[in-house]
N, C-alpha and C. Protein backbone atom coordinates (compact mmCIF):
# COMPACT_ATOMS: atom_id res chain seq x y z
N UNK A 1 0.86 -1.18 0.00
CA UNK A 1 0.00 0.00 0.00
C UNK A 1 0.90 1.24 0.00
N UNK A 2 0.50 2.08 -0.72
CA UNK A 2 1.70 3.66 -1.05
C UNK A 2 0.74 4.68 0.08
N UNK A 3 1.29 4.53 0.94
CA UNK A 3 0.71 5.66 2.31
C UNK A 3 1.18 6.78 1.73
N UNK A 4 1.78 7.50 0.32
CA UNK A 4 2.19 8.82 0.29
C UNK A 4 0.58 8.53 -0.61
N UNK A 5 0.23 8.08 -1.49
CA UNK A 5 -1.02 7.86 -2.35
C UNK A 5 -2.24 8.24 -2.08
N UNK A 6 -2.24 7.47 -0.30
CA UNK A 6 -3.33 7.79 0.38
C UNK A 6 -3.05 9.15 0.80
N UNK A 7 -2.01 9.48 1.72
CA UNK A 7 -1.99 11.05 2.13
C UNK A 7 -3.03 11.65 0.95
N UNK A 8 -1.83 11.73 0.00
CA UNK A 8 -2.37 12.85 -0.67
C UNK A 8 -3.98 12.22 -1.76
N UNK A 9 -4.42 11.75 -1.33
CA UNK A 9 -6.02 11.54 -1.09
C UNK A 9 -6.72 12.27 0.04
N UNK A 10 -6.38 11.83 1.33
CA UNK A 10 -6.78 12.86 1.69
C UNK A 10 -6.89 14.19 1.90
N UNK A 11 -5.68 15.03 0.90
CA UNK A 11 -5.33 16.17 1.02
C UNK A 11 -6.03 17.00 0.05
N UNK A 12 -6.85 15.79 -0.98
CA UNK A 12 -7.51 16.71 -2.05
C UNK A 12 -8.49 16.66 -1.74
N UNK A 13 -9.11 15.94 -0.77
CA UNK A 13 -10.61 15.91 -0.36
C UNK A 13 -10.95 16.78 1.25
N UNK A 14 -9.33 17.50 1.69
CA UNK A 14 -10.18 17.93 2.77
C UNK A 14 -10.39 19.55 2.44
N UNK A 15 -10.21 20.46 1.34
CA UNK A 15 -10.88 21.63 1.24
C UNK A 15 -12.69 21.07 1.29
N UNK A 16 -13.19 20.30 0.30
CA UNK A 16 -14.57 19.61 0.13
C UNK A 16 -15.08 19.36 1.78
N UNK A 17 -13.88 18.85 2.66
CA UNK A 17 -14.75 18.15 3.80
C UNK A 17 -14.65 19.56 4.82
N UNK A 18 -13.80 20.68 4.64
CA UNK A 18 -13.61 21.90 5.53
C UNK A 18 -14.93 22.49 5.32
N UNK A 19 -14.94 22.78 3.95
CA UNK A 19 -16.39 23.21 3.20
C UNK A 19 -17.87 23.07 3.81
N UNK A 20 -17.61 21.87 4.25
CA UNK A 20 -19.02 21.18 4.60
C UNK A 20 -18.87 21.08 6.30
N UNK A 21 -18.09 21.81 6.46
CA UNK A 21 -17.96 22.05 8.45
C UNK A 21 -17.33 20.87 9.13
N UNK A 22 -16.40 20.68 8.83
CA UNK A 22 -15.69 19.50 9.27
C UNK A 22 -14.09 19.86 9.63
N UNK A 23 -13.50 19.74 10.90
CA UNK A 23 -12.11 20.38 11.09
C UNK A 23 -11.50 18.85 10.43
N UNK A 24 -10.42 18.99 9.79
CA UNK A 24 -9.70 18.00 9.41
C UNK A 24 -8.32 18.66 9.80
N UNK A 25 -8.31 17.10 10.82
CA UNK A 25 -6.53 17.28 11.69
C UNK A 25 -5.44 16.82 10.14
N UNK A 26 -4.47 17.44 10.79
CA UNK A 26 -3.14 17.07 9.89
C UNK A 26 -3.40 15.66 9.56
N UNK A 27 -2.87 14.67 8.41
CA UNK A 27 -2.37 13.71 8.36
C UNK A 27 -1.31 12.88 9.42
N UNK A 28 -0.96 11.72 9.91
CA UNK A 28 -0.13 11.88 11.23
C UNK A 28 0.42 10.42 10.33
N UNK A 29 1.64 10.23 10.63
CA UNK A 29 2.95 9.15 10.11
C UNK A 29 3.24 8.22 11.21
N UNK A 30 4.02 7.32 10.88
CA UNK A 30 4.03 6.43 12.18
C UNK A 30 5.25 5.78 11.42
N UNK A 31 6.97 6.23 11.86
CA UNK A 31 7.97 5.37 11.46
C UNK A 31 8.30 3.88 12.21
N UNK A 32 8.26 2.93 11.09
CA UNK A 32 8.50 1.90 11.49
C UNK A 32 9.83 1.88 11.96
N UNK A 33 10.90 2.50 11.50
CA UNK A 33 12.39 2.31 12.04
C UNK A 33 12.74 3.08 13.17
N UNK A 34 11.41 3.87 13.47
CA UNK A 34 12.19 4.87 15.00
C UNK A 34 12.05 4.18 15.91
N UNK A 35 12.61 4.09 17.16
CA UNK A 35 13.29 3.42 18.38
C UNK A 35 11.41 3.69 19.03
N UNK A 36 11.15 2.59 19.74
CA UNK A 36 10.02 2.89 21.00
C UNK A 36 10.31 3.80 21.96
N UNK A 37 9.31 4.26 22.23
CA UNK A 37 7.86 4.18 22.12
C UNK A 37 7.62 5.49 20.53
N UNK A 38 7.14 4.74 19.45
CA UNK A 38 7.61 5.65 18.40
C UNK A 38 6.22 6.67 18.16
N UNK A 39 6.76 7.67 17.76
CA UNK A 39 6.19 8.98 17.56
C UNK A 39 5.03 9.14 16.52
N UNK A 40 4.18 9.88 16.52
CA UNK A 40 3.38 10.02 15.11
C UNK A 40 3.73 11.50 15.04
N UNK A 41 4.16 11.76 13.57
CA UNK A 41 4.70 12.73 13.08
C UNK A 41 3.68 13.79 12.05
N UNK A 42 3.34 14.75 12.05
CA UNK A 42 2.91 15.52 10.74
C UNK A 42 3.43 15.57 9.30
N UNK A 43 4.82 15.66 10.18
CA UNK A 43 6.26 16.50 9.01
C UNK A 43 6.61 14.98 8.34
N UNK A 44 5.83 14.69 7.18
CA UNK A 44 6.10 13.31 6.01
C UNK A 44 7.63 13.12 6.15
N UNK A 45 8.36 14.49 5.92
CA UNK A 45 10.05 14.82 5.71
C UNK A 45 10.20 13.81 6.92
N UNK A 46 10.15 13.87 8.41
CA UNK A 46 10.68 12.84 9.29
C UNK A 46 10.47 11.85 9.63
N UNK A 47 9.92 11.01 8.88
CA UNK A 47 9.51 9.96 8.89
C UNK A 47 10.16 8.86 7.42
N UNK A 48 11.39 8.07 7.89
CA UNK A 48 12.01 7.65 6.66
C UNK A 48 11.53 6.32 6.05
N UNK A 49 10.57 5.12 6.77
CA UNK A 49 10.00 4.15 6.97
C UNK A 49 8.99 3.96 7.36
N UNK A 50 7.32 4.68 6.58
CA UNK A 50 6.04 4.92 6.93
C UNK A 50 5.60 3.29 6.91
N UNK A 51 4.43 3.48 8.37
CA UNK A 51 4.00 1.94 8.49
C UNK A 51 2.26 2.45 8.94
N UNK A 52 2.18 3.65 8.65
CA UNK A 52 1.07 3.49 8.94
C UNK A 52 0.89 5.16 8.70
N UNK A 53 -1.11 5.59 8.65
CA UNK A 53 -0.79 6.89 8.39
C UNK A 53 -2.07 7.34 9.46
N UNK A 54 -2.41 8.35 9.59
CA UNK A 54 -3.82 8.51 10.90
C UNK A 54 -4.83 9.51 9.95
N UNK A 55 -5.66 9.37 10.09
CA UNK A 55 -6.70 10.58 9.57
C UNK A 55 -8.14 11.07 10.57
N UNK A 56 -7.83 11.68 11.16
CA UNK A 56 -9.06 12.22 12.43
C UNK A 56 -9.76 13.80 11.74
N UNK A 57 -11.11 12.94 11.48
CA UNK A 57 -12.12 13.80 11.26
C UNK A 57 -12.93 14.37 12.69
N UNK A 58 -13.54 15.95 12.55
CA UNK A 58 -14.86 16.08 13.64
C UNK A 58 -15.64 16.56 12.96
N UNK A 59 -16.60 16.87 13.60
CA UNK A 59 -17.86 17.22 12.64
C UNK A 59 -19.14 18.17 14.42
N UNK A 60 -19.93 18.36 13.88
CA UNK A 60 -20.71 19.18 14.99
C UNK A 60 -21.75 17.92 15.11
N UNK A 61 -22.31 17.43 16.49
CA UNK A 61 -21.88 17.75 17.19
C UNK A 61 -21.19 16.78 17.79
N UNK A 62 -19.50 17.09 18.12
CA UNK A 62 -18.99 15.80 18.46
C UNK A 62 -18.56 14.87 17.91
N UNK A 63 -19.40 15.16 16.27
CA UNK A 63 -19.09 13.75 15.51
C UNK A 63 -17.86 13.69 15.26
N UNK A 64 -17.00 12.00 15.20
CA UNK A 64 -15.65 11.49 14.66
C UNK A 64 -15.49 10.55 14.19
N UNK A 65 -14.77 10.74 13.39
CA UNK A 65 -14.28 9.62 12.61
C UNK A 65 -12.58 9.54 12.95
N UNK A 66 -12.46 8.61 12.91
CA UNK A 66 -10.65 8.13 13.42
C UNK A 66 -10.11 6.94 12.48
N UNK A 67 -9.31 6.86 11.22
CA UNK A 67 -9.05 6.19 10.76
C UNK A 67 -7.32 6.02 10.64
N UNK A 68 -6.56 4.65 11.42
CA UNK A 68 -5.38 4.23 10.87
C UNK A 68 -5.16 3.41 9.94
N UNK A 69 -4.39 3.61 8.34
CA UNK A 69 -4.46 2.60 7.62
C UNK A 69 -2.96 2.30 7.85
N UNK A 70 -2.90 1.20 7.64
CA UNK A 70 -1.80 0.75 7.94
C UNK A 70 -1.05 -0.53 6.85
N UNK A 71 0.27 -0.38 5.92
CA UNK A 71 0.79 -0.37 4.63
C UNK A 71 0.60 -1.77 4.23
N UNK A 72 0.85 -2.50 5.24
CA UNK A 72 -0.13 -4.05 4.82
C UNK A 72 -1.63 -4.18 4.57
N UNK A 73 -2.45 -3.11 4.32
CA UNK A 73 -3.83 -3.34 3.70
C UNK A 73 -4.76 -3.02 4.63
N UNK A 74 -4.63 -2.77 5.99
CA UNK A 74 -5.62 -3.12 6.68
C UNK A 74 -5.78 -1.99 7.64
N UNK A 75 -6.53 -1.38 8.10
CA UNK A 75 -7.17 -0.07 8.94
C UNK A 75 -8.13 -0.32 9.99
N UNK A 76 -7.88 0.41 10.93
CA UNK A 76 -8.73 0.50 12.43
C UNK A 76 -9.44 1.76 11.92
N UNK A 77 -10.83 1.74 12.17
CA UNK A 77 -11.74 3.18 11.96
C UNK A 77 -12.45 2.90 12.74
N UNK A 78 -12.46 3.93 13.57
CA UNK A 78 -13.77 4.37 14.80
C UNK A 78 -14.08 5.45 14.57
N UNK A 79 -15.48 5.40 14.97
CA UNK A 79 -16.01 6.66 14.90
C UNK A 79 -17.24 7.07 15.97
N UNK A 80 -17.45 8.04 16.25
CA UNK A 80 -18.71 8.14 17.10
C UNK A 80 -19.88 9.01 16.31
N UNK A 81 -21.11 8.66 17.02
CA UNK A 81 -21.84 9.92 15.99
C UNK A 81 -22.66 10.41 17.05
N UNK A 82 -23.45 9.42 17.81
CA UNK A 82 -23.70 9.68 19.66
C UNK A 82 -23.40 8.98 20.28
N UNK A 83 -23.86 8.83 21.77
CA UNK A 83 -23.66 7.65 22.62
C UNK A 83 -24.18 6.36 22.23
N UNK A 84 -25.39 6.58 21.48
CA UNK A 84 -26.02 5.22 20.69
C UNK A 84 -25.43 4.78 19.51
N UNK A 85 -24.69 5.45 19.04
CA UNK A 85 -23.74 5.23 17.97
C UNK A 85 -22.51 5.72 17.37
N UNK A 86 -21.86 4.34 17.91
CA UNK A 86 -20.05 4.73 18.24
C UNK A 86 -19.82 3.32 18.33
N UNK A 87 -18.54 2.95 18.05
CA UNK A 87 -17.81 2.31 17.77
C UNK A 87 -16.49 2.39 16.54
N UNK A 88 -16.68 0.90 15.99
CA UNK A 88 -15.78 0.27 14.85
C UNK A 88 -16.64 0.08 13.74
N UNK A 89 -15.89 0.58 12.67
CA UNK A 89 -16.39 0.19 11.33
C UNK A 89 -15.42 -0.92 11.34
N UNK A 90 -15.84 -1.95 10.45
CA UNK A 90 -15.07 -3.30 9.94
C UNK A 90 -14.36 -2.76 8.64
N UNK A 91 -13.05 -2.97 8.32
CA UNK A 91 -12.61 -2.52 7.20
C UNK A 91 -11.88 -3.88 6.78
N UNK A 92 -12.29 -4.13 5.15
CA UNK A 92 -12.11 -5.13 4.74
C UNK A 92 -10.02 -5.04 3.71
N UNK A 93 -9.27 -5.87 3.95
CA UNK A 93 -8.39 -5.67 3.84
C UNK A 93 -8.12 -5.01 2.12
N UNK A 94 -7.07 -4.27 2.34
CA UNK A 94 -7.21 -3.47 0.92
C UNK A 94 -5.85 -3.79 0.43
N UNK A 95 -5.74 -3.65 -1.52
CA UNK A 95 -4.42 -3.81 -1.98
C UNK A 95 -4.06 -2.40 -2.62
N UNK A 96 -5.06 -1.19 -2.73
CA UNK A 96 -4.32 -0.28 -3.29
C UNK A 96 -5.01 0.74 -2.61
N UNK A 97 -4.44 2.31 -3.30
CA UNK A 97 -4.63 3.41 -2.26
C UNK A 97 -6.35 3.71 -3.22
N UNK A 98 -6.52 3.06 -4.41
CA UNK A 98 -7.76 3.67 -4.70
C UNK A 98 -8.77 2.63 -3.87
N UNK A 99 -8.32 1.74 -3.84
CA UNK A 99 -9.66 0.55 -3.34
C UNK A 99 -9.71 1.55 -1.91
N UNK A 100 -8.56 2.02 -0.62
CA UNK A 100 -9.04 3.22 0.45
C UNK A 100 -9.75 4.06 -0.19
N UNK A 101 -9.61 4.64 -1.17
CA UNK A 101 -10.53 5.95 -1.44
C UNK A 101 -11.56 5.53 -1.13
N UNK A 102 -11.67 4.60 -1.68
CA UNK A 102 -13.59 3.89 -2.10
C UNK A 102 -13.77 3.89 -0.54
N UNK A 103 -12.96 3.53 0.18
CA UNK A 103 -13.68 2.93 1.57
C UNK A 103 -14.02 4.42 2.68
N UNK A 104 -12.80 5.29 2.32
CA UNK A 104 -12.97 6.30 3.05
C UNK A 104 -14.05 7.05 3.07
N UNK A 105 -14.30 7.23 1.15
CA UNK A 105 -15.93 7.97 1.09
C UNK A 105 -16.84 7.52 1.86
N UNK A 106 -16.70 6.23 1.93
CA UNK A 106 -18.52 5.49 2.32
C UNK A 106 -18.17 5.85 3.91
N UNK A 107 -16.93 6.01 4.60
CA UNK A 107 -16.73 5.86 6.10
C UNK A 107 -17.18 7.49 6.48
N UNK A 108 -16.73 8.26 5.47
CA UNK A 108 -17.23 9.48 5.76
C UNK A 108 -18.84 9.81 5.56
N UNK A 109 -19.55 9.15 4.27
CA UNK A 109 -20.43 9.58 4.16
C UNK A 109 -21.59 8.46 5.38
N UNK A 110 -20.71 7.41 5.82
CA UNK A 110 -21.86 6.82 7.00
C UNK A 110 -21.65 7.61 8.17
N UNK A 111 -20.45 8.46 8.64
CA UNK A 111 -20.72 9.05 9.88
C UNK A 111 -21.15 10.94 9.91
N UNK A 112 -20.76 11.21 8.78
CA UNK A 112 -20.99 12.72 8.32
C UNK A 112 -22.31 12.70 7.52
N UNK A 113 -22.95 11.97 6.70
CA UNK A 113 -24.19 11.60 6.02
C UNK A 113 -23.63 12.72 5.08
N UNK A 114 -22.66 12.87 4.40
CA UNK A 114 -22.48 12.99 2.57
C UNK A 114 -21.27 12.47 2.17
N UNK A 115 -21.10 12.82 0.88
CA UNK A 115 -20.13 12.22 -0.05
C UNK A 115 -19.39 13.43 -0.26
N UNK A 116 -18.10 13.63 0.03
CA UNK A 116 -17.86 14.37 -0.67
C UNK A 116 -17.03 14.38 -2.33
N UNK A 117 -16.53 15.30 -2.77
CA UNK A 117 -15.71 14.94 -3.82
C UNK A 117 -14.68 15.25 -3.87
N UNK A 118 -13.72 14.27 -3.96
CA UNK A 118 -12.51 14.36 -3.97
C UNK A 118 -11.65 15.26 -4.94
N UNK A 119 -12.01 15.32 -6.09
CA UNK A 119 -10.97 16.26 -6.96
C UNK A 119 -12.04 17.14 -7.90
N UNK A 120 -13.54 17.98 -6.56
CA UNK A 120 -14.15 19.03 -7.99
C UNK A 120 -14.03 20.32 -6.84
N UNK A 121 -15.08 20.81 -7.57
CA UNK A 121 -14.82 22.57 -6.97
C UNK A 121 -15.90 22.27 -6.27
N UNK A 122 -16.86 21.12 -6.38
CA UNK A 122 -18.46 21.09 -5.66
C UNK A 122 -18.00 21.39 -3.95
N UNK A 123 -19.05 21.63 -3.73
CA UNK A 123 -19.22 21.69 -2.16
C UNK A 123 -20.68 20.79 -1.64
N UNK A 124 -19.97 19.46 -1.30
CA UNK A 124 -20.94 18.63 -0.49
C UNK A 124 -21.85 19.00 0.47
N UNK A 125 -23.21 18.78 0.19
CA UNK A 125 -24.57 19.07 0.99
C UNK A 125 -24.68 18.09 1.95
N UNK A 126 -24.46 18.35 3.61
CA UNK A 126 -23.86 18.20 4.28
C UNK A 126 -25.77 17.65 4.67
N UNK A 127 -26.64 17.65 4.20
CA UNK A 127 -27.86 16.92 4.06
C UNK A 127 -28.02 15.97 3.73
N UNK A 128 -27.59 15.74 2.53
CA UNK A 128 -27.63 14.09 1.84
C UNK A 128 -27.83 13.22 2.47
């Protein structure tokens, strides 16, 4: 899995998800070769051996989404939306950064209720 692929997936879709009232945290890195207890980084530059990448959405009120994918295929996503609904999404193991795209939309549009678009000028109706 190319964790620079995914980054910058999410980097074209978070003007669309700012748009639609959503703070989107930095991207966060996770070097496999740094010494324990190892760091999650912003700065891509310090990180020479990516093993994993973080993406933390919020939304009003409260709402989150928390997704680690991690370069062998496979991702932890939690999210909350209230107390009645929160947990784990199941994420089915992936071989490329587009098969994540696909998964991220649907993870966003089940806890935010839209789609956004990744590479237009639209601004997602945060209704849908």
């Amino acid at each position: 899995m190319d964790l620079d692929e995914v980054a910058a997936a999410v980097v074209a879709r978070r003007p669309a998800w700012q748009q639609a009232g959503l703070a989107v945290e930095p991207v966060t890195w996770r070097d496999a070769s740094a010494p324990w207890p190892q760091r999650l980084e912003t700065d891509r530059s310090k990180v020479t051996d990516p093993d994993s990448v973080g993406i933390h959405l919020r939304g009003a009120p409260e709402t989150e989404l928390h997704i680690v994918l991690y370069r062998g295929g496979w991702a932890d996503v939690d999210y909350l939306v209230s107390l009645d609904d929160a947990g784990v999404i199941p994420a089915p193991a992936m071989g490329s950064a587009e098969a994540f795209e696909t998964l991220l939309d649907n993870w966003v549009a089940r806890v935010f209720g839209f789609r956004g678009p990744a590479d237009q000028d639209e601004v997602p109706d945060a209704g849908q």
